[in-house]
N, C-alpha and C. Protein backbone atom coordinates (compact mmCIF):
# COMPACT_ATOMS: atom_id res chain seq x y z
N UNK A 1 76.14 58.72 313.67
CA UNK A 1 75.32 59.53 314.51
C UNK A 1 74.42 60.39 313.62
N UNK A 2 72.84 60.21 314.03
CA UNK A 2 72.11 61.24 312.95
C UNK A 2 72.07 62.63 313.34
N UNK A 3 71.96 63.44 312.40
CA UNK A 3 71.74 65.06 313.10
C UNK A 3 70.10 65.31 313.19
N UNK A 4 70.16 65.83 314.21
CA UNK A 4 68.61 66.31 314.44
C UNK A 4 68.36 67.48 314.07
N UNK A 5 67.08 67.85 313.38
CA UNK A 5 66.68 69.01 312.88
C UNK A 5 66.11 69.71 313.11
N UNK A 6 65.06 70.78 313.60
CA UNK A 6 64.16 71.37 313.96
C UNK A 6 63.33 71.91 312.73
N UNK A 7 62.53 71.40 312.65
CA UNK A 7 61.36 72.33 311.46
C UNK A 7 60.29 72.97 312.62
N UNK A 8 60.46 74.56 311.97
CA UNK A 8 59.58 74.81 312.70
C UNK A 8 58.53 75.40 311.28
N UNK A 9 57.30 74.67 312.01
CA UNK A 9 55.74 74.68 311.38
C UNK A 9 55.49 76.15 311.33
N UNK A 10 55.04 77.12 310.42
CA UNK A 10 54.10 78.14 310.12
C UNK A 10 52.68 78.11 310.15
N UNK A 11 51.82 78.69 310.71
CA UNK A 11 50.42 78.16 310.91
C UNK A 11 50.14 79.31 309.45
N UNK A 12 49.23 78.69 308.69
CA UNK A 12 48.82 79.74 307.72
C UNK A 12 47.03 80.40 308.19
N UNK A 13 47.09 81.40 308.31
CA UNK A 13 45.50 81.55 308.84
C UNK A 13 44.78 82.49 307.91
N UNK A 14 43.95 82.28 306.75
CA UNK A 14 43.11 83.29 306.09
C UNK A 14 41.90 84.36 306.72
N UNK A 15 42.37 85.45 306.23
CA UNK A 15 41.21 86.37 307.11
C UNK A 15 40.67 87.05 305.91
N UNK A 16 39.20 87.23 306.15
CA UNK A 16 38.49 88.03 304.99
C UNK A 16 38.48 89.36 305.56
N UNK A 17 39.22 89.68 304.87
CA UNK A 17 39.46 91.42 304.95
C UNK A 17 37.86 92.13 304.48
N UNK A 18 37.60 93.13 305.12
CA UNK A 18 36.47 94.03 305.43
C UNK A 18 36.53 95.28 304.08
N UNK A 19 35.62 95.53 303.34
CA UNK A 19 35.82 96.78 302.87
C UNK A 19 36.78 97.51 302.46
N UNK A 20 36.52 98.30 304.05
CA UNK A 20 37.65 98.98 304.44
C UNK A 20 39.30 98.21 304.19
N UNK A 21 39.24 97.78 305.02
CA UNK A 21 40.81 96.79 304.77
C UNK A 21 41.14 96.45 303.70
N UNK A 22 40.44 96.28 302.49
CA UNK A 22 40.54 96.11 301.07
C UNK A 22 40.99 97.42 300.55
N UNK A 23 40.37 98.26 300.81
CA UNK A 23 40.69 99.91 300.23
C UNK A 23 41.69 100.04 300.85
N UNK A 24 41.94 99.97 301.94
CA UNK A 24 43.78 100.06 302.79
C UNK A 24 44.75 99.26 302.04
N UNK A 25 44.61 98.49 302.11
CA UNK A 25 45.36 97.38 301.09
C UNK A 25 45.50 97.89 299.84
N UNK A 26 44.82 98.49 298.82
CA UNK A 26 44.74 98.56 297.62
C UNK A 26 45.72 99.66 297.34
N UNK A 27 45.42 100.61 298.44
CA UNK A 27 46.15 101.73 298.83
C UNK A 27 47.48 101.60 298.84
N UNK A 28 47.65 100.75 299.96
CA UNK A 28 49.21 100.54 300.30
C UNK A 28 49.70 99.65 299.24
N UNK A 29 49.20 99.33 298.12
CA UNK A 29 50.14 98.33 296.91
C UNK A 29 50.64 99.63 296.07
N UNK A 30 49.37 100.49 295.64
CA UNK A 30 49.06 101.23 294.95
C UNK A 30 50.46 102.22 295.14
N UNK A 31 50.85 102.75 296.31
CA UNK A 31 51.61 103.65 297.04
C UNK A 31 52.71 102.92 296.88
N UNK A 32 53.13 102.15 297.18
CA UNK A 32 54.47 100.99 297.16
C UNK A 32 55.21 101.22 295.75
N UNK A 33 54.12 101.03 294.80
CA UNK A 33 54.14 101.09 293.35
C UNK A 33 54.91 101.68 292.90
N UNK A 34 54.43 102.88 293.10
CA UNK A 34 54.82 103.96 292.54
C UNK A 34 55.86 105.05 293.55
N UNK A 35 56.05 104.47 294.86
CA UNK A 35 57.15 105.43 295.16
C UNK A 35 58.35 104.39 294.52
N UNK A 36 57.81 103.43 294.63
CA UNK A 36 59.24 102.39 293.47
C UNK A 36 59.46 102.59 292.42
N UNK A 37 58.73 103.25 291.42
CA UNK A 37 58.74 103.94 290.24
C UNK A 37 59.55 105.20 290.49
N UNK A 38 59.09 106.19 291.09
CA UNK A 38 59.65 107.04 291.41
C UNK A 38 60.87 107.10 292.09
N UNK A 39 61.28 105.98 292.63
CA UNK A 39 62.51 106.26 293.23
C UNK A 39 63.78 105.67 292.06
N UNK A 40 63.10 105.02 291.64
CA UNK A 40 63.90 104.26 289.97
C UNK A 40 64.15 105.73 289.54
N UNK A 41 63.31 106.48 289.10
CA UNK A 41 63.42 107.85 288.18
C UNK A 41 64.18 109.22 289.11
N UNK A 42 64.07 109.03 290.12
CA UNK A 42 65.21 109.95 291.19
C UNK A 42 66.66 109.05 290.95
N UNK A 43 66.45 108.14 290.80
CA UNK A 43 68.03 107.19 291.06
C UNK A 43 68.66 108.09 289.91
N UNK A 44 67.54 108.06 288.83
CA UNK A 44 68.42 108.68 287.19
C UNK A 44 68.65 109.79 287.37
N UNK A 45 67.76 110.22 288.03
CA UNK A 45 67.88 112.10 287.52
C UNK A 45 68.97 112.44 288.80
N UNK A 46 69.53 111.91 289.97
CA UNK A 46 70.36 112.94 290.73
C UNK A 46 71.86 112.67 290.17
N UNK A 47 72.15 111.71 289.44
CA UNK A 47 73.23 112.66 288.37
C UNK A 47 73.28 113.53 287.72
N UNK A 48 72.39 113.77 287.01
CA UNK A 48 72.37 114.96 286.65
C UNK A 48 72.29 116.30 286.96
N UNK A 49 71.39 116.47 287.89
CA UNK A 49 71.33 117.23 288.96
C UNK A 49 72.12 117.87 289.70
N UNK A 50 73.38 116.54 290.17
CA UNK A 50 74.34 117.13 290.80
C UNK A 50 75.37 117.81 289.40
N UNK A 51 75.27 117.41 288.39
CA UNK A 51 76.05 117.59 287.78
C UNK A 51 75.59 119.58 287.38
N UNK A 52 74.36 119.96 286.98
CA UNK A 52 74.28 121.02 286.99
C UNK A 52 74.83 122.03 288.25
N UNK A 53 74.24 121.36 289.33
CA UNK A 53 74.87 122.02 290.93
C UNK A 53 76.21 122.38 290.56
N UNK A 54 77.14 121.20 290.00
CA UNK A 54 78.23 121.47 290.35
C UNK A 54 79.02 122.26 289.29
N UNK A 55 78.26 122.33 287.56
CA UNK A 55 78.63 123.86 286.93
C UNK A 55 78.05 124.78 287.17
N UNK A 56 76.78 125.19 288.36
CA UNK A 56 76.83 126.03 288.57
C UNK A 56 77.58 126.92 289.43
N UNK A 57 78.58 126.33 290.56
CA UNK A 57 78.89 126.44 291.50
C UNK A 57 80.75 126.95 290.56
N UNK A 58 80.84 126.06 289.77
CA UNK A 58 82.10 126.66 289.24
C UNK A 58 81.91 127.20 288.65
N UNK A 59 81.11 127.92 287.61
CA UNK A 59 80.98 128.84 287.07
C UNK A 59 80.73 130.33 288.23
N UNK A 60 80.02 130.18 289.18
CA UNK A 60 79.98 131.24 290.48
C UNK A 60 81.47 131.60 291.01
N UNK A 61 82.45 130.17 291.61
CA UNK A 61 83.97 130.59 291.73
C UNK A 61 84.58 131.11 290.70
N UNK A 62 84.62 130.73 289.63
CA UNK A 62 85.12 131.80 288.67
C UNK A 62 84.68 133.05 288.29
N UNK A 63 83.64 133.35 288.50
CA UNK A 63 83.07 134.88 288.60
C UNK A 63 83.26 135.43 289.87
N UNK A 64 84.04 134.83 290.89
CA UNK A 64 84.21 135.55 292.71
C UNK A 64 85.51 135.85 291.94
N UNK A 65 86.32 134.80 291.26
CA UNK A 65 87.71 135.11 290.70
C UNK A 65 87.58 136.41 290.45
N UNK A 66 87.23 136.55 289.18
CA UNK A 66 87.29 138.03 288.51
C UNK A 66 87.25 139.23 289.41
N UNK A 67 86.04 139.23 290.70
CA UNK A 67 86.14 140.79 291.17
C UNK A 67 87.12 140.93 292.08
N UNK A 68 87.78 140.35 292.44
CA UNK A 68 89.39 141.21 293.17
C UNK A 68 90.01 141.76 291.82
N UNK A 69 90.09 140.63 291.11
CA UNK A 69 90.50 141.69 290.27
C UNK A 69 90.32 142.88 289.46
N UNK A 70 88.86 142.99 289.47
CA UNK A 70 88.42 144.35 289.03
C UNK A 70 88.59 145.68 289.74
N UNK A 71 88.42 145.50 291.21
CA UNK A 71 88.50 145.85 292.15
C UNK A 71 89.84 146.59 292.06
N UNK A 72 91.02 145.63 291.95
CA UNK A 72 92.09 146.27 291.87
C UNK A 72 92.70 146.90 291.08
N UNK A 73 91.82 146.77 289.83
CA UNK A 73 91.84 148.05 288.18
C UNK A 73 91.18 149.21 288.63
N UNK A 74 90.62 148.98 289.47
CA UNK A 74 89.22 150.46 290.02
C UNK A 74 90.42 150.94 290.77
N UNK A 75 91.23 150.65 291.64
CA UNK A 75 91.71 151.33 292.59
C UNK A 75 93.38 152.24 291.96
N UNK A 76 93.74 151.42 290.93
CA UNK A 76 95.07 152.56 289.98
C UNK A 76 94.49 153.17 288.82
């Protein structure tokens, strides 16, 4: 028994883009580009990033540490 297949055909249709539509186009490669660049170079840098966040944030809990206890040298 043969199997039957379906190809389905794509019509290809060329359009001469206008000017304008060229400068849109050029635009939108142009833009593509480089937020892909840029998002490559965010990928790198939010390790690090978080990594400062997160000595800054322990270095802040350990300085909340300290004032009870100062607090409670002020008070005898």
């Amino acid at each position: 028994m043969a199997n039957k297949e379906t190809v389905k055909k794509e019509k290809v249709v060329e359009v001469e883009l206008t000017p304008e539509q060229q400068n849109f186009q050029a635009h939108i490669q142009s833009l593509t580009t480089k937020i892909s660049q840029h998002q490559f170079e965010i990928d790198e840098l939010m390790p690090s990033l978080n990594m400062y966040k997160q000595a800054l944030t322990e270095s802040m809990k350990s300085q909340v540490d300290e004032i009870p206890e100062e607090k409670n040298n002020d008070n005898n």
